[in-house]
N, C-alpha and C. Protein backbone atom coordinates (compact mmCIF):
# COMPACT_ATOMS: atom_id res chain seq x y z
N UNK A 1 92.38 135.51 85.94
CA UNK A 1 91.02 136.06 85.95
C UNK A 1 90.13 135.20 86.85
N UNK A 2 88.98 135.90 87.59
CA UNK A 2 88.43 135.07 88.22
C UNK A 2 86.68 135.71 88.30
N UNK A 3 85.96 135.03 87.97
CA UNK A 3 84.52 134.97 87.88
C UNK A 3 83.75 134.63 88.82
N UNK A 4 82.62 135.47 89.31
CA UNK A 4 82.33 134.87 90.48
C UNK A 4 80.46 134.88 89.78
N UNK A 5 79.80 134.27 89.83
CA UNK A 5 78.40 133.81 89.44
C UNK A 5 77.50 133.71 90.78
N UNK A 6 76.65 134.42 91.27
CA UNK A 6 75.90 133.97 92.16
C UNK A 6 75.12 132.84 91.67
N UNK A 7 74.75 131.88 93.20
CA UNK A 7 73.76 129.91 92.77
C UNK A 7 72.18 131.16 92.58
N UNK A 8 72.39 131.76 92.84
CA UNK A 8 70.51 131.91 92.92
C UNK A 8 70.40 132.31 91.22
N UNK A 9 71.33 133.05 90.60
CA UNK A 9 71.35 133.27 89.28
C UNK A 9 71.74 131.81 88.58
N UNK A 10 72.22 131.34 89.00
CA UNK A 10 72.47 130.23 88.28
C UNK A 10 72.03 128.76 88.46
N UNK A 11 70.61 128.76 89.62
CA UNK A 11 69.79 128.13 89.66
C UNK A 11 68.84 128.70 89.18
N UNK A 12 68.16 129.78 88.85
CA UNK A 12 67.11 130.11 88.48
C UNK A 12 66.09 129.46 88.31
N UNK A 13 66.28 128.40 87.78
CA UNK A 13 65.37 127.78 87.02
C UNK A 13 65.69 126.03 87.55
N UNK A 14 66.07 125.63 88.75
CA UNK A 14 66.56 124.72 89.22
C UNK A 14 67.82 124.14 88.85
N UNK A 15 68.00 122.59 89.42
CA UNK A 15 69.20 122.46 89.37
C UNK A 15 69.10 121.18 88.18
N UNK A 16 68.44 121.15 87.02
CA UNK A 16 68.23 120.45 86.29
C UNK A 16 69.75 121.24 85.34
N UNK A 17 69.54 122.28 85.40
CA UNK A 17 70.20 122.38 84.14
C UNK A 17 71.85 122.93 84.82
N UNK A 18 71.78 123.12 85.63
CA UNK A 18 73.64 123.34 86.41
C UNK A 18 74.57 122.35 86.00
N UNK A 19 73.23 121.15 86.33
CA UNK A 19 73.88 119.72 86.25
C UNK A 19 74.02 119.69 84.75
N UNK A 20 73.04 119.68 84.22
CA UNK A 20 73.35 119.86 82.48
C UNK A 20 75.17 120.48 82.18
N UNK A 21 75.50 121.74 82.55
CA UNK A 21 76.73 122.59 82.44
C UNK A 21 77.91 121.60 83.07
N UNK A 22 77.48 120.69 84.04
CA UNK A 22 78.68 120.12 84.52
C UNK A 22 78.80 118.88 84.00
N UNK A 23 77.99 118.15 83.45
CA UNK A 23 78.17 117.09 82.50
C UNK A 23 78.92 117.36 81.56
N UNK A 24 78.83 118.42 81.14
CA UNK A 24 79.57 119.00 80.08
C UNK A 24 80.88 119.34 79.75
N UNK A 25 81.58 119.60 81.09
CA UNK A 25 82.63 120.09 81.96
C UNK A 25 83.60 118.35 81.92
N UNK A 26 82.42 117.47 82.55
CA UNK A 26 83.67 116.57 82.98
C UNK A 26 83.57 115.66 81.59
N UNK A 27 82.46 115.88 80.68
CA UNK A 27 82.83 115.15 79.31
C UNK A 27 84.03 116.19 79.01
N UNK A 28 84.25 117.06 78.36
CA UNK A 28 85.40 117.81 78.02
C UNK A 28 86.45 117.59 78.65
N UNK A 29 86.76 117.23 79.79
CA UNK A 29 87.62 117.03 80.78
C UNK A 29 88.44 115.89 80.60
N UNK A 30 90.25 115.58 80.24
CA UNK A 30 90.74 114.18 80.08
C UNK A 30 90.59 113.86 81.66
N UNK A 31 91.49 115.18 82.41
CA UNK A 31 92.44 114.63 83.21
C UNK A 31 91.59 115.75 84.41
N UNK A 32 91.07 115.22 85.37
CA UNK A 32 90.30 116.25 85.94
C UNK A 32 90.85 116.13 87.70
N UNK A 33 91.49 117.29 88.63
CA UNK A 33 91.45 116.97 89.93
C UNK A 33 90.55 117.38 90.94
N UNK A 34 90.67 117.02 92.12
CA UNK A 34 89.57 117.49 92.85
C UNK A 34 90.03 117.21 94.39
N UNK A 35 90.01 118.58 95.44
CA UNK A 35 90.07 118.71 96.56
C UNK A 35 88.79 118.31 97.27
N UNK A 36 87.89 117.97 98.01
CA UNK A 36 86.82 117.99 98.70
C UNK A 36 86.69 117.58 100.52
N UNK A 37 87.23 118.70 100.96
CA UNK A 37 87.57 118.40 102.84
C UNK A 37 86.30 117.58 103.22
N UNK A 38 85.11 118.07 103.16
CA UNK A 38 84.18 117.70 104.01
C UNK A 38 82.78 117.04 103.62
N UNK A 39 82.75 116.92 102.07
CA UNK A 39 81.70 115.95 101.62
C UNK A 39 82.19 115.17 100.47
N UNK A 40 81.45 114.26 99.75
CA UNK A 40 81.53 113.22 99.06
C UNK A 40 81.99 113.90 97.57
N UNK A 41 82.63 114.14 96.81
CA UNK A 41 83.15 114.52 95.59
C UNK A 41 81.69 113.83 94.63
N UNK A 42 81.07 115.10 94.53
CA UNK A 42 79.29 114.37 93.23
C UNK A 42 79.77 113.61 92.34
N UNK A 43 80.71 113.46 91.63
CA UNK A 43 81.41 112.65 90.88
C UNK A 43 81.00 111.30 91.50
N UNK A 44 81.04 111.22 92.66
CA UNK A 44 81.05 109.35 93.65
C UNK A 44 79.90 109.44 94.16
N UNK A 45 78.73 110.54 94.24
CA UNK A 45 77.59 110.62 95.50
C UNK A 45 77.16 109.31 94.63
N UNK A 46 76.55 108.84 95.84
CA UNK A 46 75.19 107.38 95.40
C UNK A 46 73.76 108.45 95.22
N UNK A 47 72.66 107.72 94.62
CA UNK A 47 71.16 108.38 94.44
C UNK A 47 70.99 109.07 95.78
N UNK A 48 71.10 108.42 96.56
CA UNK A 48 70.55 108.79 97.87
C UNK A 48 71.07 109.96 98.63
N UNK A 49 72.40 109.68 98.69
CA UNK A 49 73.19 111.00 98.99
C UNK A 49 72.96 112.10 98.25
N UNK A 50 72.84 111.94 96.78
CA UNK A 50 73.04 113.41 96.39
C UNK A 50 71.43 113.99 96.53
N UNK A 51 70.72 113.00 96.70
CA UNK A 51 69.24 113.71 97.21
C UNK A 51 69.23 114.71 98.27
N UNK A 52 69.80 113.70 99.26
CA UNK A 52 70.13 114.89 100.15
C UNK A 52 70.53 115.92 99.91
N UNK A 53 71.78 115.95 99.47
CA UNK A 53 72.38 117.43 98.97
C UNK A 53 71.71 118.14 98.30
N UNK A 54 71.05 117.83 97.06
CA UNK A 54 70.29 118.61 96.60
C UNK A 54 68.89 118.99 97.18
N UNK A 55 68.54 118.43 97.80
CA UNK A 55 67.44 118.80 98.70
C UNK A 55 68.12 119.90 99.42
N UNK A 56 68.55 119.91 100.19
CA UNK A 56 69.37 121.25 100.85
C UNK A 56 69.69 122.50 100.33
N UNK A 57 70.18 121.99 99.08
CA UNK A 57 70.57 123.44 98.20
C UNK A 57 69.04 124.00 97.82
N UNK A 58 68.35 123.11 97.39
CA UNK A 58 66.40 124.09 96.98
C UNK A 58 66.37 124.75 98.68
N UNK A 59 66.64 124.18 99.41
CA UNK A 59 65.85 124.63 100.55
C UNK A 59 66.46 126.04 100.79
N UNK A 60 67.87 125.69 100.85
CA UNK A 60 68.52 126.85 101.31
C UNK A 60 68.69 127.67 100.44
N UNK A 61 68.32 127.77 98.98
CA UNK A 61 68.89 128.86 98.10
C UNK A 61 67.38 129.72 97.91
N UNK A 62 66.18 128.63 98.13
CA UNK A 62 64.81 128.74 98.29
C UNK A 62 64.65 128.92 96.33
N UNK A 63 64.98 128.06 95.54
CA UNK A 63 65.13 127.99 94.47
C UNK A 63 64.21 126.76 93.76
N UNK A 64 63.48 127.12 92.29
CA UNK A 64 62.92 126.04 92.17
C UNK A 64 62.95 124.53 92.33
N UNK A 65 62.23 123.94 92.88
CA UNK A 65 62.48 122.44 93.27
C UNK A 65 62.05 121.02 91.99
N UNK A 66 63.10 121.19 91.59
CA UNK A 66 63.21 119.95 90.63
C UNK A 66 64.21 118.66 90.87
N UNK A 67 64.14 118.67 92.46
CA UNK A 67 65.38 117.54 93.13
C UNK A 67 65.58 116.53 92.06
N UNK A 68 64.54 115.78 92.08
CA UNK A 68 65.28 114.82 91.30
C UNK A 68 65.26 114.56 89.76
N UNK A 69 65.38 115.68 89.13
CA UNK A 69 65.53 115.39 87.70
C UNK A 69 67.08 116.20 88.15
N UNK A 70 67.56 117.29 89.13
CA UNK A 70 68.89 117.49 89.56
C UNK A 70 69.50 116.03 89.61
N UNK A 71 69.37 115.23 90.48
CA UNK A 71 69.52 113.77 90.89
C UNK A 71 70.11 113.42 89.69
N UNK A 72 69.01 112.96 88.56
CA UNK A 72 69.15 111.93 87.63
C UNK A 72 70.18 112.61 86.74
N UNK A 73 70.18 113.72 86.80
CA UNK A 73 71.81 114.81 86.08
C UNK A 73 73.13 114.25 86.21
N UNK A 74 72.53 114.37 88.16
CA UNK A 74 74.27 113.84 88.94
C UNK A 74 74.79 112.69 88.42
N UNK A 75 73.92 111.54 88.53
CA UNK A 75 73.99 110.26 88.05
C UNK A 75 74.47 109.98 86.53
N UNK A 76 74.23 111.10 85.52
CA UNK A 76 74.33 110.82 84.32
C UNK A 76 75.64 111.26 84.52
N UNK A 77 76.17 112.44 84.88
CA UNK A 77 77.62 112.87 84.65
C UNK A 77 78.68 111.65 85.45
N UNK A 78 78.01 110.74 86.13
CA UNK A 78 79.16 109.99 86.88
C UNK A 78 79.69 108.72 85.39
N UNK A 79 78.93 108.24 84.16
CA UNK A 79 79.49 107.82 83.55
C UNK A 79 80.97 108.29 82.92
N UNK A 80 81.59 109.13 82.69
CA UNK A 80 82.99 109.78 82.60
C UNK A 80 83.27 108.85 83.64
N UNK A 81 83.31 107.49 84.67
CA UNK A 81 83.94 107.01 85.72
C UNK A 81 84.10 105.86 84.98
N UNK A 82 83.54 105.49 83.71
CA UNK A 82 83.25 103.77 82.94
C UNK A 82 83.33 103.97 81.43
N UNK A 83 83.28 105.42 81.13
CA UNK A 83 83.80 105.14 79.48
C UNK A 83 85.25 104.94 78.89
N UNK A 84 86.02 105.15 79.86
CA UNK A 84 87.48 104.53 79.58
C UNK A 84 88.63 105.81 78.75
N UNK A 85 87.83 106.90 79.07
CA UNK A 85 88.43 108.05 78.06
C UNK A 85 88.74 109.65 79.49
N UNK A 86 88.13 109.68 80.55
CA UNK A 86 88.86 109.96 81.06
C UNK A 86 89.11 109.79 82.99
N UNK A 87 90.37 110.64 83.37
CA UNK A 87 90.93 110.06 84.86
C UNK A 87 90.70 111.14 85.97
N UNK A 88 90.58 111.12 86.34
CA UNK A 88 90.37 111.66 88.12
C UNK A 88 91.21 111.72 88.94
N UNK A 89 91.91 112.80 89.71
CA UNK A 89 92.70 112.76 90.73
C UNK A 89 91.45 112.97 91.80
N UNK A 90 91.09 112.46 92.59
CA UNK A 90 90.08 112.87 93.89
C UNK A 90 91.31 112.49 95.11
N UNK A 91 91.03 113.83 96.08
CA UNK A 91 91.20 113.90 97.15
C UNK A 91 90.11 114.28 98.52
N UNK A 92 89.88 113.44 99.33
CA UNK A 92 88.44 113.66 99.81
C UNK A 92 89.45 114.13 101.58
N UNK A 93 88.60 115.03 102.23
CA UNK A 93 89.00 114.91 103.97
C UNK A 93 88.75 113.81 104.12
N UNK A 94 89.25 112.97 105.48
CA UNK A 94 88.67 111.94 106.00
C UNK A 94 86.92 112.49 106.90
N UNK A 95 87.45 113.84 106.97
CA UNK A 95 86.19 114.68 107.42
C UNK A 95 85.09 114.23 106.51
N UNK A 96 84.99 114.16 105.15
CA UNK A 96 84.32 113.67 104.54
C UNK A 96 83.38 112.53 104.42
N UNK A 97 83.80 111.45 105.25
CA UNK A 97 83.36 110.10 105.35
C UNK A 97 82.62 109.76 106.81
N UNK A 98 82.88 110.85 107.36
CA UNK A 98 81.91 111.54 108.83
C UNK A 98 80.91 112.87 108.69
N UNK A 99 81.10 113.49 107.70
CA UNK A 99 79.76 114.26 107.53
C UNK A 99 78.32 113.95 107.33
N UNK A 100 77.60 113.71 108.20
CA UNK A 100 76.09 113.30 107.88
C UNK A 100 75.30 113.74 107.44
N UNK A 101 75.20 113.72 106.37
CA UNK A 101 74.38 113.54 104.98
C UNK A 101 73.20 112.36 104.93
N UNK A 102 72.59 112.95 105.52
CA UNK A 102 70.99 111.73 105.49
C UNK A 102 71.24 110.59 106.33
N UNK A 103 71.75 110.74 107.37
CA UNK A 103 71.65 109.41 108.24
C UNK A 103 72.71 108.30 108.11
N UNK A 104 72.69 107.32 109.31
CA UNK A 104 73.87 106.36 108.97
C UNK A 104 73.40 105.36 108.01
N UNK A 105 72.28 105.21 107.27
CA UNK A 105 71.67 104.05 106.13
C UNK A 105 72.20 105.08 104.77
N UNK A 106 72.01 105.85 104.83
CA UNK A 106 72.83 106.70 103.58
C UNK A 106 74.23 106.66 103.63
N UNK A 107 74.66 107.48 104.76
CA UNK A 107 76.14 106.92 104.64
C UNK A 107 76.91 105.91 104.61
N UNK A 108 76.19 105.05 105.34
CA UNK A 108 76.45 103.57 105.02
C UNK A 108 76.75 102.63 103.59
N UNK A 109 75.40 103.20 103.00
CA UNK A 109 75.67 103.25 101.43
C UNK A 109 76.67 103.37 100.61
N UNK A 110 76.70 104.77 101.30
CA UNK A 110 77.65 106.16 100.16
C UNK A 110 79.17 105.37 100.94
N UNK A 111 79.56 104.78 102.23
CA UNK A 111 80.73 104.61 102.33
C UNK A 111 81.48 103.44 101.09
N UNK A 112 79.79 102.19 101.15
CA UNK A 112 80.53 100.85 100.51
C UNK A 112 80.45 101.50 99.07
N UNK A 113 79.65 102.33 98.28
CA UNK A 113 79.79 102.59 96.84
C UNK A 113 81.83 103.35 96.73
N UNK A 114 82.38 104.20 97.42
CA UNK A 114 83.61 104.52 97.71
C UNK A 114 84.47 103.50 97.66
N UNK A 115 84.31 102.64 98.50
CA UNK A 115 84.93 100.78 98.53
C UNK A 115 84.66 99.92 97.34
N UNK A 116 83.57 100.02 96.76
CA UNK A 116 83.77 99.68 94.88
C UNK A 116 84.24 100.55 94.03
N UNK A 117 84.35 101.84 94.31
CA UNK A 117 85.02 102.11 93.74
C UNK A 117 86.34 102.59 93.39
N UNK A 118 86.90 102.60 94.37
CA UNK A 118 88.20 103.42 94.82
C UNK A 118 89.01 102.37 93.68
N UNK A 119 88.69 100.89 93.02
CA UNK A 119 89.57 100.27 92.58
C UNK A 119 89.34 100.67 90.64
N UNK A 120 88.18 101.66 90.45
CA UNK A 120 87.80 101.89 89.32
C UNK A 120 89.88 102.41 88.06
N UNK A 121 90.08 102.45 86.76
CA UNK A 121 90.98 102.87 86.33
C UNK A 121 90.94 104.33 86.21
N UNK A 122 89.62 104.64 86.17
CA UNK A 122 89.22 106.03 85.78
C UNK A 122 89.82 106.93 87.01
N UNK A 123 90.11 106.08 88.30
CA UNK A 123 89.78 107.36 89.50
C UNK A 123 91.55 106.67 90.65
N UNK A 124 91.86 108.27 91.00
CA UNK A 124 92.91 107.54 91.69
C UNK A 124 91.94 108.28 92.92
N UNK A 125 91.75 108.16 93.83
CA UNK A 125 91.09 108.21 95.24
C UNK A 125 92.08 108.33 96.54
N UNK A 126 92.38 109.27 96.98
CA UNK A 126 93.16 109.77 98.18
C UNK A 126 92.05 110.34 99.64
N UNK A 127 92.73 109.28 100.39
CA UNK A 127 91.82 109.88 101.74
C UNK A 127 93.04 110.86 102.59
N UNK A 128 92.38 112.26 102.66
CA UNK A 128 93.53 112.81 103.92
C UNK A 128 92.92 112.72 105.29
N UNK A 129 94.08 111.97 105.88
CA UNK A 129 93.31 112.35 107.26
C UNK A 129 93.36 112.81 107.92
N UNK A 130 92.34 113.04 109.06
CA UNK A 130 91.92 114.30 109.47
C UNK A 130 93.51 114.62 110.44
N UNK A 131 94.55 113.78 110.83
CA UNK A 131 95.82 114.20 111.92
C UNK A 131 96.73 114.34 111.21
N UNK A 132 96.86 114.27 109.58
CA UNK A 132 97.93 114.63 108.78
C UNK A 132 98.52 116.16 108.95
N UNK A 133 99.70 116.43 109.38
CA UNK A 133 101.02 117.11 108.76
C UNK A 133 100.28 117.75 107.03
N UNK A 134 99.80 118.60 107.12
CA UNK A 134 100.56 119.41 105.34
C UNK A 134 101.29 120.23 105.64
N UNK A 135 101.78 120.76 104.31
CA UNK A 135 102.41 121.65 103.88
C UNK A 135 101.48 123.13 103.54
N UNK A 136 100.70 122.71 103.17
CA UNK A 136 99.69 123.95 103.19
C UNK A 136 98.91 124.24 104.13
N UNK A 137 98.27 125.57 104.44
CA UNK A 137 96.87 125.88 105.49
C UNK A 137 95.99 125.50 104.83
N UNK A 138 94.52 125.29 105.73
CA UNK A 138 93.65 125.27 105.00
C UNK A 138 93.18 125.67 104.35
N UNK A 139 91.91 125.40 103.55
CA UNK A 139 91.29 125.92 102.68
C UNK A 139 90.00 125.48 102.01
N UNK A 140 89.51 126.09 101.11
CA UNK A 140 88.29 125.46 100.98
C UNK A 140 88.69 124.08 100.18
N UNK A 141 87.65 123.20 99.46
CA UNK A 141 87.82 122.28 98.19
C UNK A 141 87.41 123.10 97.13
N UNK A 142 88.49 122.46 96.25
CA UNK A 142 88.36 122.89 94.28
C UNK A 142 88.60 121.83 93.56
N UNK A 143 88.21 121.96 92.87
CA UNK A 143 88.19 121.29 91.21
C UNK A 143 89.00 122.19 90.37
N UNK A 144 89.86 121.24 89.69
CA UNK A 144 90.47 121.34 88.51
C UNK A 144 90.28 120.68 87.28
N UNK A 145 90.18 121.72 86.29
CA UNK A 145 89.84 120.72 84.97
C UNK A 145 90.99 121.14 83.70
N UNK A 146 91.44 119.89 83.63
CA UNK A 146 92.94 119.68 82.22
C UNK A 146 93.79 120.99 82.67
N UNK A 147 93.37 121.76 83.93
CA UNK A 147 94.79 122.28 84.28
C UNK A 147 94.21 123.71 84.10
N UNK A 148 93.08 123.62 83.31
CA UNK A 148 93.08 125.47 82.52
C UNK A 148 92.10 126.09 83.57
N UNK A 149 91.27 125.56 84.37
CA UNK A 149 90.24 126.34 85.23
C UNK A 149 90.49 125.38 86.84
N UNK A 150 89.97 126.64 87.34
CA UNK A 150 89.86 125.69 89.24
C UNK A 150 88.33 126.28 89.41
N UNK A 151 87.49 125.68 90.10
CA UNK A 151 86.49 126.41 90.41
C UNK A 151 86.43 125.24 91.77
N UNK A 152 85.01 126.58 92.43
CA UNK A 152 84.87 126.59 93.59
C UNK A 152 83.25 126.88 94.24
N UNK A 153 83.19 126.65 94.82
CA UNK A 153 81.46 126.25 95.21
C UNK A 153 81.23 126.94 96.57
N UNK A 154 81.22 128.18 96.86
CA UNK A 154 80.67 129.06 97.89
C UNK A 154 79.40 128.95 98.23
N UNK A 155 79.31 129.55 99.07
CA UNK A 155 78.00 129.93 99.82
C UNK A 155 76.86 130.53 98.84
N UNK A 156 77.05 131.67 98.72
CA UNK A 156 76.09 132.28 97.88
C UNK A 156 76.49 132.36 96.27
N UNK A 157 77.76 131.91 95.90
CA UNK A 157 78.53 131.49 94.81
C UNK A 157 79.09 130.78 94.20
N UNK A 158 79.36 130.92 92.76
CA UNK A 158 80.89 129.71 92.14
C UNK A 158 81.81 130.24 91.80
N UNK A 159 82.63 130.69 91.93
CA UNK A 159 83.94 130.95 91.54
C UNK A 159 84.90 130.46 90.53
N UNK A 160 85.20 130.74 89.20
CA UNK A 160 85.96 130.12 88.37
C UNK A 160 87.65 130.44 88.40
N UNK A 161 88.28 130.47 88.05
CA UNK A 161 89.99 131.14 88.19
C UNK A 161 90.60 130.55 86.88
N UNK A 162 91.20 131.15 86.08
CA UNK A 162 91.61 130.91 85.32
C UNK A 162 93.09 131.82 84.48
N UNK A 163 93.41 132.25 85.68
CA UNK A 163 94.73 132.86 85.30
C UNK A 163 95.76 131.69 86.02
N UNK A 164 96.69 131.71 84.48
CA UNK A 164 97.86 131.00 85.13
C UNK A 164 98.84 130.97 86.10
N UNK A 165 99.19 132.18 86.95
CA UNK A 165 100.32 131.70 88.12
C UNK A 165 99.57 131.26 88.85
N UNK A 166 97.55 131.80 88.96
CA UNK A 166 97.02 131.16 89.97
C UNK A 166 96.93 129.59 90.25
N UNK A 167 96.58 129.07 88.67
CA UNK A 167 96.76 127.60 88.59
C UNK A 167 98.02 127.19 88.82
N UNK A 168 98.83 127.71 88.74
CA UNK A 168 100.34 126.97 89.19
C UNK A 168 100.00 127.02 90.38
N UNK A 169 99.74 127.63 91.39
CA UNK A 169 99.56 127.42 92.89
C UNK A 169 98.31 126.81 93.13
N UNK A 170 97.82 126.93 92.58
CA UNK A 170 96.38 125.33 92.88
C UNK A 170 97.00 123.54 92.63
N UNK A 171 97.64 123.93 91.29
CA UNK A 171 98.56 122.72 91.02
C UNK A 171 99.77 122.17 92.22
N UNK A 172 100.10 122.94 92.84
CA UNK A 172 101.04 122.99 93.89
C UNK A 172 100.28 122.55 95.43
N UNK A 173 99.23 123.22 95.46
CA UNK A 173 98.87 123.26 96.77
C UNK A 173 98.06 121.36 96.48
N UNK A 174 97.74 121.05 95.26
CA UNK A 174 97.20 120.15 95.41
C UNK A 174 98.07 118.28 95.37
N UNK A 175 99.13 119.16 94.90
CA UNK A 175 100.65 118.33 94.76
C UNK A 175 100.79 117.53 96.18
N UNK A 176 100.94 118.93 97.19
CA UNK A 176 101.13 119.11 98.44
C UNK A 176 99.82 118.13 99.10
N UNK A 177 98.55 118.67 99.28
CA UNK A 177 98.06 117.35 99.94
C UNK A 177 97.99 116.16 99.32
N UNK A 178 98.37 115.75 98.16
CA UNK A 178 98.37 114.69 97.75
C UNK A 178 99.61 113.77 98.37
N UNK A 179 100.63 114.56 98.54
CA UNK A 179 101.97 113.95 99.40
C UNK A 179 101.78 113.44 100.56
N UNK A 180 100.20 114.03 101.71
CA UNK A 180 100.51 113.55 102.86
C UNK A 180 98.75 112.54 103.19
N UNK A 181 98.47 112.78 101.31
CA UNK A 181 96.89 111.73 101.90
C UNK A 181 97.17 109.89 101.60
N UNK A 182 96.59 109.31 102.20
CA UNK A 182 96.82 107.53 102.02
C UNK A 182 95.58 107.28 100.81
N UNK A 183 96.21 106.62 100.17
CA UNK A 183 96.14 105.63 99.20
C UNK A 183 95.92 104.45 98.98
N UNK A 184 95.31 103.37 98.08
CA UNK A 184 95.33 102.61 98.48
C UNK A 184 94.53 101.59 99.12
N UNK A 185 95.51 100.13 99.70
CA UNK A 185 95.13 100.25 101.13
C UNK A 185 94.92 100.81 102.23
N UNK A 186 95.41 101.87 102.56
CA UNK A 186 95.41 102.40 103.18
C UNK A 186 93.93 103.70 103.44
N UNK A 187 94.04 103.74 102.14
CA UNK A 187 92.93 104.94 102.03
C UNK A 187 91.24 103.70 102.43
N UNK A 188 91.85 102.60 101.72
CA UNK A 188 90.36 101.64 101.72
C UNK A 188 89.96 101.63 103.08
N UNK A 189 91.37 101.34 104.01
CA UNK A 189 91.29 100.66 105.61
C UNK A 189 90.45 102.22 106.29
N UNK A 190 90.85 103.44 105.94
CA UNK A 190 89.66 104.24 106.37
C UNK A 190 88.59 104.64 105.88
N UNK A 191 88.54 103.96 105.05
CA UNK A 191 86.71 103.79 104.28
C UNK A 191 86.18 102.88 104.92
N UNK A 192 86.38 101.72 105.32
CA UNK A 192 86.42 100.64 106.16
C UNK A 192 85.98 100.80 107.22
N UNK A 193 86.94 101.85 107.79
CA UNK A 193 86.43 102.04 109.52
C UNK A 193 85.00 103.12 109.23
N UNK A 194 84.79 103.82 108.58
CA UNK A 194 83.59 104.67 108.40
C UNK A 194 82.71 104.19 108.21
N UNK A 195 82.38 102.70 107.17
CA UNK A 195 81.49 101.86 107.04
C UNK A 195 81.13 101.47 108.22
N UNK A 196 82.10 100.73 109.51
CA UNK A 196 82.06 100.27 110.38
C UNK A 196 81.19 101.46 111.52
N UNK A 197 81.50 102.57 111.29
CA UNK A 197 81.24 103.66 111.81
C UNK A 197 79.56 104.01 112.09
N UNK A 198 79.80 103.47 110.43
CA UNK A 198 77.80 103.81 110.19
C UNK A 198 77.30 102.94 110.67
N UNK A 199 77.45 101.37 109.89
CA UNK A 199 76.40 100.44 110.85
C UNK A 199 76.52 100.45 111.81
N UNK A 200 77.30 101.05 112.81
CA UNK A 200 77.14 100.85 114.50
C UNK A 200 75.88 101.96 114.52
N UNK A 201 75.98 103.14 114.49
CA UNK A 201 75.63 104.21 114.22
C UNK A 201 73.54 103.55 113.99
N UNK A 202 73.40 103.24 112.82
CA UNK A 202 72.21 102.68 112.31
C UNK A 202 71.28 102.31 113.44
């Protein structure tokens, strides 16, 4: 089955309370994964970054503007990263760590908060990069939660899925880039060069 919710219905009333629904999501959540090609997984945004983002979404959905009580939402749901109860598969693009999102003093930020945390227990952290070999075509990023839902973050929508052969092939496809993203050291050494990226950049 799959649900599709338009953001303008489900901002209505800003993004105070979305964030409310997804706090909710990743408390319920042991074991949670996550695809994200081309921006920062909100789970990891710093204050600053997700300002941005959410600034963007009022602008562009032209939806009430309550940025930063949205903000202080994001921030509350990132504890699930320090209560010790549950884990994270994140897979980010390396595209991700080059998308500019508020400038190179933001990203700059948002790269070294990634570099504290990539060593957290809660989070295993995979960078793919952008010249990797998969096994799969592209596609958008999803979230998975304990296996039973994938959802998805469109344009004018969210998308939920929750029929099982579909999740077997989300589970698969995410198997699959997980086989060809670095880890690690490896994943750190290109967080590294992106940091390096920004302060030149600055």
């Amino acid at each position: 089955m799959t649900s599709l919710i338009p953001w303008q219905q489900r901002l209505s009333t800003g993004t105070e309370g979305i964030q409310d629904e997804v706090i909710r999501w990743y408390q319920q959540t042991r074991h949670g994964k996550a695809y994200v090609p081309q921006m920062i997984w909100g789970t990891l945004q710093t204050e600053a970054y997700a300002s941005v983002i959410l600034r963007k979404v009022v602008d562009f959905l032209d939806v009430p503007d309550d940025v930063a009580a949205g903000v202080a939402k994001r921030m509350e749901r990132q504890q699930v990263l320090y209560d010790g109860q549950h884990h994270y598969d994140v897979i980010l693009g390396e595209q991700a760590l080059y998308t500019n999102v508020g400038g190179p003093e933001v990203m700059r930020g948002q790269m070294e908060r990634l570099l504290r945390d990539i060593e957290l227990p809660s989070l295993t952290l995979g960078i793919l990069p952008t010249t990797a070999e998969t096994s799969v075509v592209p596609f958008p990023g999803f979230s998975m939660y304990d296996g039973g839902r994938a959802h998805y973050e469109l344009v004018s929508s969210s998308a939920d899925i929750t029929d099982e052969d579909e999740l077997a092939l989300h589970e698969k496809a995410f198997d699959a880039l997980s086989s060809t993203a670095s880890y690690g050291d490896a994943a750190g050494s290109l967080i590294s060069e992106a940091v390096d990226f920004w302060s030149r950049a600055d």
